[in-house]
Protein backbone atom coordinates (compact mmCIF):
# COMPACT_ATOMS: atom_id res chain seq x y z
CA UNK A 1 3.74 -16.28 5.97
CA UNK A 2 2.38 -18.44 9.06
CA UNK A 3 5.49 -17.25 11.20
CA UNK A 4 4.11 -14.17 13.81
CA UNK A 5 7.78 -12.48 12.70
CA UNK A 6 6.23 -12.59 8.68
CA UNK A 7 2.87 -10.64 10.06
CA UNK A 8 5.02 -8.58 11.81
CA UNK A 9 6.76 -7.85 8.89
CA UNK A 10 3.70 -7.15 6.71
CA UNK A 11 2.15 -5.18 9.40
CA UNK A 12 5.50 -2.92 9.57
CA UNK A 13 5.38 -2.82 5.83
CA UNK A 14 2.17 -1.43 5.81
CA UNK A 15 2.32 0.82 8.55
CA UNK A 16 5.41 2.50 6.72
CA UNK A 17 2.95 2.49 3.45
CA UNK A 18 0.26 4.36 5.21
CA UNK A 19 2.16 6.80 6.52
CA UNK A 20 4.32 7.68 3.35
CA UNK A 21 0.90 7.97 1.39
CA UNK A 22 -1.11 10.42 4.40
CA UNK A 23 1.99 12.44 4.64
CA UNK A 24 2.66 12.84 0.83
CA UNK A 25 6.07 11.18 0.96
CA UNK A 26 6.70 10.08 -2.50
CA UNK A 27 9.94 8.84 -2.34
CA UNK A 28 9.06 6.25 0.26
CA UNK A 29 5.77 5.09 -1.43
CA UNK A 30 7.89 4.56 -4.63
CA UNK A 31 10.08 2.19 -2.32
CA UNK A 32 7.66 0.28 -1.36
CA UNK A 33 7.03 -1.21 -4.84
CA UNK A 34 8.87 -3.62 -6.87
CA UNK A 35 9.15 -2.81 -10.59
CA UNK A 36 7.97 -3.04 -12.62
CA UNK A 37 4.85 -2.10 -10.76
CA UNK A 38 1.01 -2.24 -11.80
CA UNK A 39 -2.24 -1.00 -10.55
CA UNK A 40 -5.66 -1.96 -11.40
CA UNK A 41 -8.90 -1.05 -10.81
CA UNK A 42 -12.45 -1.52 -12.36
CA UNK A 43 -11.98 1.60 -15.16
CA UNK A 44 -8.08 1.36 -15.50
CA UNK A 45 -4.88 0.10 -14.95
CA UNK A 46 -1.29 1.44 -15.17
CA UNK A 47 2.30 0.08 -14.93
CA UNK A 48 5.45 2.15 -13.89
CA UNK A 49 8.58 0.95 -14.59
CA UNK A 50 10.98 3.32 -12.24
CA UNK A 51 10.56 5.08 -8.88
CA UNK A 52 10.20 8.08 -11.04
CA UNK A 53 6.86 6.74 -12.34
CA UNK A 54 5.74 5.47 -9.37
CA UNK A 55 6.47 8.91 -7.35
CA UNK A 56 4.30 10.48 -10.15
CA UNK A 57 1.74 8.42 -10.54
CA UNK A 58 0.76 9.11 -6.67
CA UNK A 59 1.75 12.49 -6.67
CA UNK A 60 -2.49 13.48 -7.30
CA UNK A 61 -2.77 11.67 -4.54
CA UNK A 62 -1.26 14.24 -1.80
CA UNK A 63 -3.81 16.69 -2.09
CA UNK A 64 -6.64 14.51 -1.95
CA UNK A 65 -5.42 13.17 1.91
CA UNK A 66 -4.87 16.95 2.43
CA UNK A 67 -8.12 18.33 1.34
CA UNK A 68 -10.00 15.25 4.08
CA UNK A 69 -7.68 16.52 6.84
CA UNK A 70 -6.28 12.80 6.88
CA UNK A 71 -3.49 12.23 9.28
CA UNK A 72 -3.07 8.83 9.47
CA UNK A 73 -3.69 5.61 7.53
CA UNK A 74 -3.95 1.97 9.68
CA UNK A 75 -4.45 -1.17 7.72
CA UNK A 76 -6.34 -4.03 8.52
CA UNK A 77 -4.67 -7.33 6.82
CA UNK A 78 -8.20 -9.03 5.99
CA UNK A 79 -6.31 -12.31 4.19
CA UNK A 80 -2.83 -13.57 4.03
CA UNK A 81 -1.93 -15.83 1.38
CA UNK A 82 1.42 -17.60 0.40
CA UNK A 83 1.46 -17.94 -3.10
CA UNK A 84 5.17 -18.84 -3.52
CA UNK A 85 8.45 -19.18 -1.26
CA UNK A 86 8.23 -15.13 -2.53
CA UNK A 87 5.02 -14.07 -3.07
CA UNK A 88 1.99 -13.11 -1.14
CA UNK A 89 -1.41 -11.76 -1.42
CA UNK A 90 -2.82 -9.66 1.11
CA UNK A 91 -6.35 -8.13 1.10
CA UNK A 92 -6.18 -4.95 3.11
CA UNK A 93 -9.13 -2.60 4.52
CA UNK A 94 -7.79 0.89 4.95
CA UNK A 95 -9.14 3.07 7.71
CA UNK A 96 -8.04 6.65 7.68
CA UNK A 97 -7.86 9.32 11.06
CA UNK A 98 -8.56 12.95 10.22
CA UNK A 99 -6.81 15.62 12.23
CA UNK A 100 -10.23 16.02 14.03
CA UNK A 101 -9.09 12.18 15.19
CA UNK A 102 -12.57 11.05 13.41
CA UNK A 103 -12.08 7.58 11.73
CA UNK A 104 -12.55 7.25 8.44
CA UNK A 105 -13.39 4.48 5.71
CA UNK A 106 -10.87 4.01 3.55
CA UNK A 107 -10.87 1.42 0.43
CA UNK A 108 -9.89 -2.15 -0.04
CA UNK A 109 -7.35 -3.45 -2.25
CA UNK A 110 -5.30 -6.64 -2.48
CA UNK A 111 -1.81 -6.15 -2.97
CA UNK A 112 0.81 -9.10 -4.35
CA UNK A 113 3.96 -8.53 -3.10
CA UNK A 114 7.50 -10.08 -3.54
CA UNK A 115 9.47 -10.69 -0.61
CA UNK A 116 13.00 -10.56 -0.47
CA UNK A 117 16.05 -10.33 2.13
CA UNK A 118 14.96 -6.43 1.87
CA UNK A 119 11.00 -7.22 3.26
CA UNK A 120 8.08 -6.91 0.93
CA UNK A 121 7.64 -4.70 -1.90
CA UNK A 122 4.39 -3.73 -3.47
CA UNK A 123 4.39 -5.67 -7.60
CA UNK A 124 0.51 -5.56 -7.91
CA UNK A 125 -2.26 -2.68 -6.29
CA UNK A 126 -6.17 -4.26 -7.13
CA UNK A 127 -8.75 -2.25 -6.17
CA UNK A 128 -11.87 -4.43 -4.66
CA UNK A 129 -13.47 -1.21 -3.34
């Protein structure tokens, strides 16, 4: 991942992520994973094991982005790290726009993901707050 072309990849990757999330596009957050998929966090976890499960598992998430106005998701790639010749760990800061354009914190998470000739896909969500 030390090429500029791999950042640019992850930073296209994660631009697409951001916006399929803040605009409630479930389809294209399920194709951002790999599956099967997991997501963990300090109270819970959860695996999905088709796009079907991964559309509904972020389907409570829509509303949420509606309710705080947010337009817009950018995130900041804190770490990069080549685990494999196909996976990498990223730690990512999210910061969120409202449709006021007010910035706004989002959370952090690490995120392993498998590259392929198709670009990254999401196989692991941590939350680190």
């Amino acid at each position: 991942m030390q090429a500029p072309t791999d950042i640019a990849a992850l930073t296209d990757f994660f631009d697409r992520y951001g916006t399929a999330l803040t605009t409630g596009d479930v389809a294209a957050v399920a194709g951002c994973y790999a599956l099967p998929g997991m997501v963990v966090a300090d109270s819970y976890s959860f695996t999905f094991t088709s796009p079907a499960a991964v559309a509904l598992s972020f389907l409570g998430a829509a509303p949420l982005y509606q309710e705080q106005q947010i337009v817009a998701a950018h995130a900041e790639m804190l770490d990069v790290q080549p685990l494999s010749a196909a996976l990498t760990m990223v730690e990512v800061a999210w910061e969120y726009l409202d449709s006021s354009g007010n910035a706004l914190t989002g959370g952090h998470f690490r995120y392993l993901l498998r590259i392929d000739a198709n670009g990254p896909r999401i196989t692991t969500v941590i939350s680190t707050h």
